[in-house]
Protein backbone atom coordinates (compact mmCIF):
# COMPACT_ATOMS: atom_id res chain seq x y z
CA UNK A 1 89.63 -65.28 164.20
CA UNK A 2 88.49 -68.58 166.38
CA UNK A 3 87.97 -70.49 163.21
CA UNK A 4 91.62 -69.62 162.07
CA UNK A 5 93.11 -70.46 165.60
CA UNK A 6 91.22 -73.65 165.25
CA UNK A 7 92.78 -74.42 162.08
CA UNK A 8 95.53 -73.57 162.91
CA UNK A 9 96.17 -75.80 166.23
CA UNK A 10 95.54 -78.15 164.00
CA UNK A 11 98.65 -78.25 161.68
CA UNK A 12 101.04 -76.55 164.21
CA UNK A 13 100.74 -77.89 168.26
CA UNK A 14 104.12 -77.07 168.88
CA UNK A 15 104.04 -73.84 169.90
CA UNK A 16 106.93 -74.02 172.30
CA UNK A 17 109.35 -74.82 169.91
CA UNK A 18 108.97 -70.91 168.29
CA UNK A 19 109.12 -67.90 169.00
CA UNK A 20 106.48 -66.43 167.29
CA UNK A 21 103.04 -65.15 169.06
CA UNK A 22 100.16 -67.14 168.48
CA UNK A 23 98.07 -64.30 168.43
CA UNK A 24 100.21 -62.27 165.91
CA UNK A 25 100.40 -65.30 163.52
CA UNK A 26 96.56 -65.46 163.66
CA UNK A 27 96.22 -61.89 163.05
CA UNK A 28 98.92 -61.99 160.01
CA UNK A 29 96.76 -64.69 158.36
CA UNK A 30 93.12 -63.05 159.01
CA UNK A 31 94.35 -59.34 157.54
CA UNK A 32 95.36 -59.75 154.42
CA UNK A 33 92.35 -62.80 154.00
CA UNK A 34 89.65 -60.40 155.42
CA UNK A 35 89.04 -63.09 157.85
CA UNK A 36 88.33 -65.71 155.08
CA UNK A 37 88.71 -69.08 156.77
CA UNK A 38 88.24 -70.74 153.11
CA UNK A 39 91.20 -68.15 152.18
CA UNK A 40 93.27 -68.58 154.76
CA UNK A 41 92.84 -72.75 154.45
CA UNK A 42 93.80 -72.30 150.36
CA UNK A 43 96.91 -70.51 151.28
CA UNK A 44 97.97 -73.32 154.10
CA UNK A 45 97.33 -76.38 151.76
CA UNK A 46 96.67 -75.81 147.97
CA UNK A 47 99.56 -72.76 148.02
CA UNK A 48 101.46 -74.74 150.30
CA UNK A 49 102.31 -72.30 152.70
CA UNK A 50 103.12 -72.91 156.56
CA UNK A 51 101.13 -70.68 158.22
CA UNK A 52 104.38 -69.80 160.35
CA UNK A 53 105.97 -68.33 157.65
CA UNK A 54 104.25 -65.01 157.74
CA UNK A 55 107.26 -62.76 157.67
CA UNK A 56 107.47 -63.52 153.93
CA UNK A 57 103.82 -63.29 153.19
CA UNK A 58 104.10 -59.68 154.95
CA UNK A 59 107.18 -58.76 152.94
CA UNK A 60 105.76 -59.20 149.72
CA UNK A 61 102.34 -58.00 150.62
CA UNK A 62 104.34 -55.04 151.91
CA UNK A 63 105.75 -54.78 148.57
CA UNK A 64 102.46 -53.90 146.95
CA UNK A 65 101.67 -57.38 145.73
CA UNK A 66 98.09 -58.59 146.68
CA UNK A 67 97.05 -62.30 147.88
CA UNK A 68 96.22 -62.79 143.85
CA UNK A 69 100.17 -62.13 142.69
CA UNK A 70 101.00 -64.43 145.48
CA UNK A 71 98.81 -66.87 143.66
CA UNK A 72 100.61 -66.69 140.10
CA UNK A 73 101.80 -69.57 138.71
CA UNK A 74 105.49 -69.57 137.46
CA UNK A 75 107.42 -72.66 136.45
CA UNK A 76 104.13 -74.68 137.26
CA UNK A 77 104.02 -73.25 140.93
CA UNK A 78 102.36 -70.87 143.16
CA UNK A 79 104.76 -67.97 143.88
CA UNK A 80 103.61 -69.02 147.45
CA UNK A 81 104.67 -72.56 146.39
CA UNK A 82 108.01 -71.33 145.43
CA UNK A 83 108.28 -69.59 149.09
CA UNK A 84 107.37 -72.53 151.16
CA UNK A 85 110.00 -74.61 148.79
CA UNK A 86 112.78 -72.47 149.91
CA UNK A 87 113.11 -69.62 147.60
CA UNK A 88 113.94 -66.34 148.78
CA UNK A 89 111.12 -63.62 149.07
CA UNK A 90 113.22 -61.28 146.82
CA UNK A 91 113.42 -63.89 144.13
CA UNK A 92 109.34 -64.38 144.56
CA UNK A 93 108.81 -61.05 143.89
CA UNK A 94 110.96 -60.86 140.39
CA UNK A 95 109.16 -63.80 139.50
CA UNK A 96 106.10 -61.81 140.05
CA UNK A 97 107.06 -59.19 138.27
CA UNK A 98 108.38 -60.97 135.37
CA UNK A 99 105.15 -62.80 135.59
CA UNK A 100 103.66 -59.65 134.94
CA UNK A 101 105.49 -58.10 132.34
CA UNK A 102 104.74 -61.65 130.42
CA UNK A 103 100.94 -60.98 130.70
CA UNK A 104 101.19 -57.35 129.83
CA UNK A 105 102.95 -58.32 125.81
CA UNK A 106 99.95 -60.30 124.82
């Protein structure tokens, strides 16, 4: 979890300015990564996901989507993508499933 505190420091210093816990935001990322620095680092810059914005990740991992739905590409972006662009998490996961139901007619 060092190596994903150290990344992490380095995109976000300004950790007075939220109220998150720097701990639990390091935890949220290594879980559902299985620690995977390389993982983790995909998520934060190809995905384009701020690594504060775990709340959403958890809510559609909750759902019963893994890291790969979150990966799905739908109108040419990462569901992620879509997230970090402002779209809600309950429109992410219809995309995902609509995603799916695409795959599933071919």
């Amino acid at each position: 979890m060092r190596r994903i505190e150290f990344y992490l420091d380095q995109r976000f210093t300004a950790w007075s300015s939220t109220d998150l816990d720097k701990r639990e935001v390091i935890a949220a990322w290594a879980d559902p990564t299985q620690h995977n620095v390389d993982e983790v680092l995909r998520w934060w810059d190809k995905r384009g996901v701020h690594p504060l914005r775990i709340y959403e990740v958890r809510e559609l991992l909750g759902h019963g989507f893994s890291t790969q739905d979150l990966a799905l590409e739908v109108q040419g972006r990462s569901i992620l993508e879509h997230l970090a662009g402002g779209y809600s998490a309950a429109w992410c996961m219809s995309a995902i499933r609509w995603e799916r139901r695409g795959r599933n007619l071919f």
